[in-house]
PDB file of N, CA and C in Angstrom:
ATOM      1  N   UNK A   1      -3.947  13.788   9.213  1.00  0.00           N
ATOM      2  CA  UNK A   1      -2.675  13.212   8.814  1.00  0.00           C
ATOM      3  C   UNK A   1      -2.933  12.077   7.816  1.00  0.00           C
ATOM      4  N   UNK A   2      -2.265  12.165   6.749  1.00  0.00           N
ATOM      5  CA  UNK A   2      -2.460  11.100   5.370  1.00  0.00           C
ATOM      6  C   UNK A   2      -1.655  10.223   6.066  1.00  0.00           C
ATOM      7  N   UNK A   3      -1.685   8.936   6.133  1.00  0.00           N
ATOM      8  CA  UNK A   3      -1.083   7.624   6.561  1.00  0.00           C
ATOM      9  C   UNK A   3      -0.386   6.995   5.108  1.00  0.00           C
ATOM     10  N   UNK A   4       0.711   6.701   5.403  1.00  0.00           N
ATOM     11  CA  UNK A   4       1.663   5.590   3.982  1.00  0.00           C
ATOM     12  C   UNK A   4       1.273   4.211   4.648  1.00  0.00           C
ATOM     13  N   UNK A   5       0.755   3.603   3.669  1.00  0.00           N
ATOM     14  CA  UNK A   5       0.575   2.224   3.482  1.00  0.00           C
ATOM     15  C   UNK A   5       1.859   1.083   2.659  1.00  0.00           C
ATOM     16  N   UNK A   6       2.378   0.486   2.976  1.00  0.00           N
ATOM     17  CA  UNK A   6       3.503  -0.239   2.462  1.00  0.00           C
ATOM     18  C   UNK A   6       2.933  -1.455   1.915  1.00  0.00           C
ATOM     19  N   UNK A   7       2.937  -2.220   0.785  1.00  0.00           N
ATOM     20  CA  UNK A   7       2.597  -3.060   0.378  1.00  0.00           C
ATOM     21  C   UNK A   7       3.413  -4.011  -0.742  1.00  0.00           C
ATOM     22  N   UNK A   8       3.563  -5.570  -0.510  1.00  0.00           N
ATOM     23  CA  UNK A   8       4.487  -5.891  -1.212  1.00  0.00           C
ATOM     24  C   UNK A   8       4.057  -6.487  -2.359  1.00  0.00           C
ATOM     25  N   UNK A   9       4.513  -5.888  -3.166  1.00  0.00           N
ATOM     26  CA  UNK A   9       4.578  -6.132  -5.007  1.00  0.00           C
ATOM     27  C   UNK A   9       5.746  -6.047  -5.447  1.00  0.00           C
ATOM     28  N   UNK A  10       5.385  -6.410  -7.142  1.00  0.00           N
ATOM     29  CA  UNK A  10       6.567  -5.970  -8.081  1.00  0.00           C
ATOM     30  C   UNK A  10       6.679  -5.126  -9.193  1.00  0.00           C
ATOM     31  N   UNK A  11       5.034  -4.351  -8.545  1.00  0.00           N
ATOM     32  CA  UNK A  11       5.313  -3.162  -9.452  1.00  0.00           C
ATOM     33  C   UNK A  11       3.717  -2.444  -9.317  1.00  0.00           C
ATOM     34  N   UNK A  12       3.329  -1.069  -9.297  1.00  0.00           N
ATOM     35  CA  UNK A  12       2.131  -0.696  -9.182  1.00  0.00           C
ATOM     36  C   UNK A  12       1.333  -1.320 -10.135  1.00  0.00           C
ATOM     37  N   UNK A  13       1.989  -1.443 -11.168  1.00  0.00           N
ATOM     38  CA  UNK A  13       1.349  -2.304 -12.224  1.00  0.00           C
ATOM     39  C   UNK A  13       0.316  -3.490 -11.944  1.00  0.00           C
ATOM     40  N   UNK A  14       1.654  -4.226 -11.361  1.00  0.00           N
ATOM     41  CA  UNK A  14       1.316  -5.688 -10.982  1.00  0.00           C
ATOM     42  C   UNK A  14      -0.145  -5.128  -9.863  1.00  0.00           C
ATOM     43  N   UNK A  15       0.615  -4.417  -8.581  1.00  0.00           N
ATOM     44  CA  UNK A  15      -0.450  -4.234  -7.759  1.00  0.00           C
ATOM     45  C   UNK A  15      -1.799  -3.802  -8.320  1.00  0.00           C
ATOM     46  N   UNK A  16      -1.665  -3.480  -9.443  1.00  0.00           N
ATOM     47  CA  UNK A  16      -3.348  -2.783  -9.384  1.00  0.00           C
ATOM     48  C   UNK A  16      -3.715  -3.915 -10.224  1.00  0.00           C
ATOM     49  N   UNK A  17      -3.350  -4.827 -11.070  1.00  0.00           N
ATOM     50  CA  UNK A  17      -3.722  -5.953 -11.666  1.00  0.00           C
ATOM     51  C   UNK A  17      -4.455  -7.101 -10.243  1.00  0.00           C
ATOM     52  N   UNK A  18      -3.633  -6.654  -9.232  1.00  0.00           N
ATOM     53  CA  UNK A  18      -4.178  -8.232  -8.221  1.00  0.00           C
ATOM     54  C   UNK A  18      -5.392  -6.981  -7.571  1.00  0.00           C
ATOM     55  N   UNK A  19      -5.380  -5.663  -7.333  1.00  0.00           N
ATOM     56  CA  UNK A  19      -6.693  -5.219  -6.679  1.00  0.00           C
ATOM     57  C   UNK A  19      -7.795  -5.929  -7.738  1.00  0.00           C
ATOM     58  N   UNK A  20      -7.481  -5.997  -8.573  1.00  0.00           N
ATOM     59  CA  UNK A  20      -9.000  -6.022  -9.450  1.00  0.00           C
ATOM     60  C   UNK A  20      -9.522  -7.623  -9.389  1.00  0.00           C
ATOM     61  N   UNK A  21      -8.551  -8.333  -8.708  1.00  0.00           N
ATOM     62  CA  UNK A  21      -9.095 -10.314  -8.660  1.00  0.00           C
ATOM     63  C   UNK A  21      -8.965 -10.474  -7.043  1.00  0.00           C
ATOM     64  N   UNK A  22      -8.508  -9.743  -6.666  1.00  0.00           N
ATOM     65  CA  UNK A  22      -8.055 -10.044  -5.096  1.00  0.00           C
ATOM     66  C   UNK A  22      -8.523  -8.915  -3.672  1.00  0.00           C
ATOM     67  N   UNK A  23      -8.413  -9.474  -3.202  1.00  0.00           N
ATOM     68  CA  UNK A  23      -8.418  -8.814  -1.400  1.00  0.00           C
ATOM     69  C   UNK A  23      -6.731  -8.312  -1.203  1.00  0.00           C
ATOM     70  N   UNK A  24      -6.207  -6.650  -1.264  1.00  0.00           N
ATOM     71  CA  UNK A  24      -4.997  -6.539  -1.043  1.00  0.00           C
ATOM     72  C   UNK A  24      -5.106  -6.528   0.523  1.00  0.00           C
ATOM     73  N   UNK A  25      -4.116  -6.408   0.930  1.00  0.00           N
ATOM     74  CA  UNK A  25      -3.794  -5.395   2.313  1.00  0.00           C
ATOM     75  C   UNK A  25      -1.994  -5.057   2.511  1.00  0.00           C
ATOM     76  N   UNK A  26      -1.926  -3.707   3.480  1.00  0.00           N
ATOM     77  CA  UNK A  26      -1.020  -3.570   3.159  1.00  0.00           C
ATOM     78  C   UNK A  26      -0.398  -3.225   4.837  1.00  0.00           C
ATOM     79  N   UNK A  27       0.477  -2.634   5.329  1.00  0.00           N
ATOM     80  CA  UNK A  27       1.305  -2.410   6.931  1.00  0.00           C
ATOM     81  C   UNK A  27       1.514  -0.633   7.156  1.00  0.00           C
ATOM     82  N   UNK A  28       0.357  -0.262   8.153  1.00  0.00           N
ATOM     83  CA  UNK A  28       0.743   0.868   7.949  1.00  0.00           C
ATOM     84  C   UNK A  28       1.703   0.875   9.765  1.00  0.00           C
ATOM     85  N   UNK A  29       3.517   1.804   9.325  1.00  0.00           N
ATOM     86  CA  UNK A  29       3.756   1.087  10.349  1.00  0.00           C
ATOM     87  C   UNK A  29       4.317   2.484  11.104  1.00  0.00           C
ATOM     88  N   UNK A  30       4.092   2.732  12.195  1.00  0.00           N
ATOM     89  CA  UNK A  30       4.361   3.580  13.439  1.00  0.00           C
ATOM     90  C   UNK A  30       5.581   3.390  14.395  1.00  0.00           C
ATOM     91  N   UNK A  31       5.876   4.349  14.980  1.00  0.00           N
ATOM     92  CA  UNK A  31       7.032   4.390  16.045  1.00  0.00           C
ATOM     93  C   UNK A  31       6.346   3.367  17.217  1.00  0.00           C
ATOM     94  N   UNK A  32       5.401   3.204  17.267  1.00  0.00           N
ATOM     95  CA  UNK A  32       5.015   2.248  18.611  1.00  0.00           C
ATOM     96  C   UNK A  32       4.332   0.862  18.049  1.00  0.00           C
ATOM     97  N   UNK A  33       3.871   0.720  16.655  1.00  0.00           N
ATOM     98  CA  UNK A  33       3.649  -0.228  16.388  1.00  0.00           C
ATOM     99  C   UNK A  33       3.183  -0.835  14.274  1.00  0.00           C
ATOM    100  N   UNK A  34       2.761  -1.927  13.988  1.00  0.00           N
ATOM    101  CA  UNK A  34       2.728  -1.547  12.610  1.00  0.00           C
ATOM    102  C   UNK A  34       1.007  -2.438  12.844  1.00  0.00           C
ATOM    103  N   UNK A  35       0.165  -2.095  11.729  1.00  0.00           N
ATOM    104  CA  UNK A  35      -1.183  -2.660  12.147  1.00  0.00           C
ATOM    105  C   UNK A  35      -1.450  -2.858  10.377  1.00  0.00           C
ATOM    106  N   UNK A  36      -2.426  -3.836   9.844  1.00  0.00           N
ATOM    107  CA  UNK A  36      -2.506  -4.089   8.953  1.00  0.00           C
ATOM    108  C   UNK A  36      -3.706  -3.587   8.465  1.00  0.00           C
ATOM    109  N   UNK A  37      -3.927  -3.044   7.384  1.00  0.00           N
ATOM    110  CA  UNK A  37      -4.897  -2.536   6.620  1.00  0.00           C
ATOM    111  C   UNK A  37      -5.389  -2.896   5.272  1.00  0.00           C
ATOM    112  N   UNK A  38      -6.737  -2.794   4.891  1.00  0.00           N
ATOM    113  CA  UNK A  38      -7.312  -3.654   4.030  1.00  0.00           C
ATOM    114  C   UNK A  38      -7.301  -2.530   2.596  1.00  0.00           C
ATOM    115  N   UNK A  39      -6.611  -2.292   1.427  1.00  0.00           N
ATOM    116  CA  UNK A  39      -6.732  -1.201   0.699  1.00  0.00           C
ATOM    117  C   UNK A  39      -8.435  -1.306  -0.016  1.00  0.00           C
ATOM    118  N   UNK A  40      -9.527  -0.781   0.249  1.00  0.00           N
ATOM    119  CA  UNK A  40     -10.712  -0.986   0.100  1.00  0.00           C
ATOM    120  C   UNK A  40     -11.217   0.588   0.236  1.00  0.00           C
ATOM    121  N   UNK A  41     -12.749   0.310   0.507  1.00  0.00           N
ATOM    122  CA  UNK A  41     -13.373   1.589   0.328  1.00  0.00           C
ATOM    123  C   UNK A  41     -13.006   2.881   1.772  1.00  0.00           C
ATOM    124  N   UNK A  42     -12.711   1.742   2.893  1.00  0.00           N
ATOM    125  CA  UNK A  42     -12.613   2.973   3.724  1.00  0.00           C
ATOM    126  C   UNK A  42     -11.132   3.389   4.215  1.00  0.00           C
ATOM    127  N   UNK A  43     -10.173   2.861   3.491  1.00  0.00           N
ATOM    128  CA  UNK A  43      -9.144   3.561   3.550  1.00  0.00           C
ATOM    129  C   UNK A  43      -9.218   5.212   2.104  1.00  0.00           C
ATOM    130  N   UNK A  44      -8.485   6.178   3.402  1.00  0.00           N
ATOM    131  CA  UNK A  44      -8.839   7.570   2.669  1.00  0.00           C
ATOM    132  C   UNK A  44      -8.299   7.885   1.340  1.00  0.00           C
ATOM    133  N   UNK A  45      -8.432   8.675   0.762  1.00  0.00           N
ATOM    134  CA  UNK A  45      -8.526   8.699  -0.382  1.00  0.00           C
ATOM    135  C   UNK A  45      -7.304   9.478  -0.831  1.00  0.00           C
ATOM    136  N   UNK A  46      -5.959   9.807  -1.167  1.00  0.00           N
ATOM    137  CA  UNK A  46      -5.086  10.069  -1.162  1.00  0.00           C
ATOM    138  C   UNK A  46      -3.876   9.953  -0.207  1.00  0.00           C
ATOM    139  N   UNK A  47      -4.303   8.741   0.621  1.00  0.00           N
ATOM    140  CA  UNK A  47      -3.569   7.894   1.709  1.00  0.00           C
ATOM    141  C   UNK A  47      -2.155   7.145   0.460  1.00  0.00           C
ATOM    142  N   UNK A  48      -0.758   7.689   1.089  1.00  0.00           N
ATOM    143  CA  UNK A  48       0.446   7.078  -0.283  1.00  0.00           C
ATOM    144  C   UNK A  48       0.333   5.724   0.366  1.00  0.00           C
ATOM    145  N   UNK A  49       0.533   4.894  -0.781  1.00  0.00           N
ATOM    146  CA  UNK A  49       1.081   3.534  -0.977  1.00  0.00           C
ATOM    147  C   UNK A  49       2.442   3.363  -1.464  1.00  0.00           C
ATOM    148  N   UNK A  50       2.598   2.691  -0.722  1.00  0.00           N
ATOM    149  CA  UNK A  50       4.640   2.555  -1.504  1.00  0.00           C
ATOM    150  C   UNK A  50       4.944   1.074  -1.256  1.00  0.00           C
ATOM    151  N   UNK A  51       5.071   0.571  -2.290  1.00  0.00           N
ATOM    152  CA  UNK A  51       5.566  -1.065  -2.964  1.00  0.00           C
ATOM    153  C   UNK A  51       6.573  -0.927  -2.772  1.00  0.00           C
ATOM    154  N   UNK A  52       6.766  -2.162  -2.107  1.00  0.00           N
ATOM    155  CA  UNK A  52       8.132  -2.865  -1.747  1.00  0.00           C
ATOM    156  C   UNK A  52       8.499  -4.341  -2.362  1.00  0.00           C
ATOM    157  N   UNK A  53       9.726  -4.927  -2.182  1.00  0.00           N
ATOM    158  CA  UNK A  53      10.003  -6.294  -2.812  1.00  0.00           C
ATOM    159  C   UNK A  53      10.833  -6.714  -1.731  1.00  0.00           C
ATOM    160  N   UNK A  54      11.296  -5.498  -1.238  1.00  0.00           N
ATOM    161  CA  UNK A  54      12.574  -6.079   0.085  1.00  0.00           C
ATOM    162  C   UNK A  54      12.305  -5.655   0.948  1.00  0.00           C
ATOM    163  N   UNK A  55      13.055  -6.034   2.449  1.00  0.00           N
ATOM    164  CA  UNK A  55      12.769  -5.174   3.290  1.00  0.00           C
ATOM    165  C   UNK A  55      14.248  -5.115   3.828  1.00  0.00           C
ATOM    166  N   UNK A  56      15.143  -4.263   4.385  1.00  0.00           N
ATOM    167  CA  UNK A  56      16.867  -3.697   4.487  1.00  0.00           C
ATOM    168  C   UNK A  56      16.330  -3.488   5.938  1.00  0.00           C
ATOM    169  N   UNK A  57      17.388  -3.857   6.758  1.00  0.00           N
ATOM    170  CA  UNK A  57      17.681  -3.421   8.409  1.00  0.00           C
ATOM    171  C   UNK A  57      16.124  -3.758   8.966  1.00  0.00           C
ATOM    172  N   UNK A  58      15.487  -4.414   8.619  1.00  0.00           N
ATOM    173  CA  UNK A  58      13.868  -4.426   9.208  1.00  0.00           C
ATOM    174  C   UNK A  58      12.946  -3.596   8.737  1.00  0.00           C
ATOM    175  N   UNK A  59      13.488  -2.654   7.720  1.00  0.00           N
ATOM    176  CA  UNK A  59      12.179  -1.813   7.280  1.00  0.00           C
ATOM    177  C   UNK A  59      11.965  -1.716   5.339  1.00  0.00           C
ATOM    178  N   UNK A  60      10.797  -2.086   4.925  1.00  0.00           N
ATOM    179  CA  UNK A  60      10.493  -2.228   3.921  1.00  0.00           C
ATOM    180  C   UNK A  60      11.342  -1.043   3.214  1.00  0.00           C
ATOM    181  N   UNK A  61      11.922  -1.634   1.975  1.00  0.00           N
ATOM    182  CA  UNK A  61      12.374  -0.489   0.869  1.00  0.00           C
ATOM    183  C   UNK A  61      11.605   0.147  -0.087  1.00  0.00           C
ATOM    184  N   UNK A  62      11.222   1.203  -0.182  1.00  0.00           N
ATOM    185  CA  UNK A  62      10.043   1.189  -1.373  1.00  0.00           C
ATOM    186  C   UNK A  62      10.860   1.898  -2.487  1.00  0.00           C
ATOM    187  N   UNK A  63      10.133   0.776  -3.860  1.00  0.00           N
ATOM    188  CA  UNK A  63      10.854   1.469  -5.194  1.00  0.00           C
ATOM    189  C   UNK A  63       9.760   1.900  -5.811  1.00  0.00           C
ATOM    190  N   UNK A  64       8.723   2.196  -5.502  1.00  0.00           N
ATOM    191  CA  UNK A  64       7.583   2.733  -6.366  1.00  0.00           C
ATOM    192  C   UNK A  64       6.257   3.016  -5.009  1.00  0.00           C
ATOM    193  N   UNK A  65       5.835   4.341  -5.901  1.00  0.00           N
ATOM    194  CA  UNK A  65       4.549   4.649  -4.778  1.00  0.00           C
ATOM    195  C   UNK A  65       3.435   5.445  -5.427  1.00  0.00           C
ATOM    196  N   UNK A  66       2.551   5.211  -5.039  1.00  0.00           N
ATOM    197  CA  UNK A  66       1.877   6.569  -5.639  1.00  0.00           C
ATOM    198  C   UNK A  66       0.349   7.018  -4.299  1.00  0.00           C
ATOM    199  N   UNK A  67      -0.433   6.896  -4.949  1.00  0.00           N
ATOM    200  CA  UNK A  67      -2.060   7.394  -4.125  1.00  0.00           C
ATOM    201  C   UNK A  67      -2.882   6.642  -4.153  1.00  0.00           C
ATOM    202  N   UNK A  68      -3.752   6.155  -2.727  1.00  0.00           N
ATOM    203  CA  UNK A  68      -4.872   5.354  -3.390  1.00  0.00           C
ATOM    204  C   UNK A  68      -6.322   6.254  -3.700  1.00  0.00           C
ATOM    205  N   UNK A  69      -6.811   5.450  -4.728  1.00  0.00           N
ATOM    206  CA  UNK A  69      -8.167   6.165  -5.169  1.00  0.00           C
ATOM    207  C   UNK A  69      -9.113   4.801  -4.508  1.00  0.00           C
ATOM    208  N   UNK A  70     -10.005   5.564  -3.469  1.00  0.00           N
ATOM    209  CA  UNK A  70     -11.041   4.206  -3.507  1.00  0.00           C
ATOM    210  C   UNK A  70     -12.292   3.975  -4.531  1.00  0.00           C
ATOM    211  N   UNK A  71     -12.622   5.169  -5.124  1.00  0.00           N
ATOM    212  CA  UNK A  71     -13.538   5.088  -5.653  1.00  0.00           C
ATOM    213  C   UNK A  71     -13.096   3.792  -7.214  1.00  0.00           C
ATOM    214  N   UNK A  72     -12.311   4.108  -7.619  1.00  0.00           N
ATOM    215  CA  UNK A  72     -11.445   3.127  -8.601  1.00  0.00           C
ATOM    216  C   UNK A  72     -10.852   1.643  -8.284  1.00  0.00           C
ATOM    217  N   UNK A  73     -10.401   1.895  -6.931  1.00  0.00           N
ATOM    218  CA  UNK A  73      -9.668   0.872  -6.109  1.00  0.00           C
ATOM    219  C   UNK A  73      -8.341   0.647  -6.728  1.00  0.00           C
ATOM    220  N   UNK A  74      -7.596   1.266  -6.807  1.00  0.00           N
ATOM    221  CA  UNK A  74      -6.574   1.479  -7.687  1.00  0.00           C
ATOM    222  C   UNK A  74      -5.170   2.575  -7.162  1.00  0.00           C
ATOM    223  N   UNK A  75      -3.992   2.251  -7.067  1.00  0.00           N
ATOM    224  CA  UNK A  75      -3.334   3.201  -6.536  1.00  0.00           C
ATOM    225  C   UNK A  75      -3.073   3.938  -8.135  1.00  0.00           C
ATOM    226  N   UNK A  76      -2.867   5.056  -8.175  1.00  0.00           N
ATOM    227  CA  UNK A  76      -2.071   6.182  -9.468  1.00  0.00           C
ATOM    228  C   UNK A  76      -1.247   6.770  -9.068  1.00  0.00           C
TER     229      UNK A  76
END
């Protein structure tokens, strides 16, 4: 099972600009709970990411998403 990772930015753009100076992490979140994850080498490799800015009724909105590549460190 591919896991969605939620992460808050303002744009994949932006996000892949702060992977390359920074430590991201992002909320991968479940019916029983949400646990935080480090987007790095051992998260899998076509695991979706979906950027958020808000979050509506308690759950993040996502306006943009795509895939992470670890080998790049980079979502596309």
């Amino acid at each position: 099972m591919i896991d969605t990772v939620y992460v808050k930015a303002e744009s994949k753009r932006a996000l892949n600009t702060r992977l390359l100076n920074e430590r991201v992490s992002g909320t991968i979140y479940t019916p029983w709970d949400a646990r935080e994850v480090e987007l790095d080498e051992k998260l899998p490799r076509g695991t979706v990411v979906k950027i958020y800015t808000k979050i509506i009724s308690g759950s993040p909105y996502a306006k943009a998403y795509g895939q992470w590549d670890p080998e790049k460190r980079r979502v596309k």
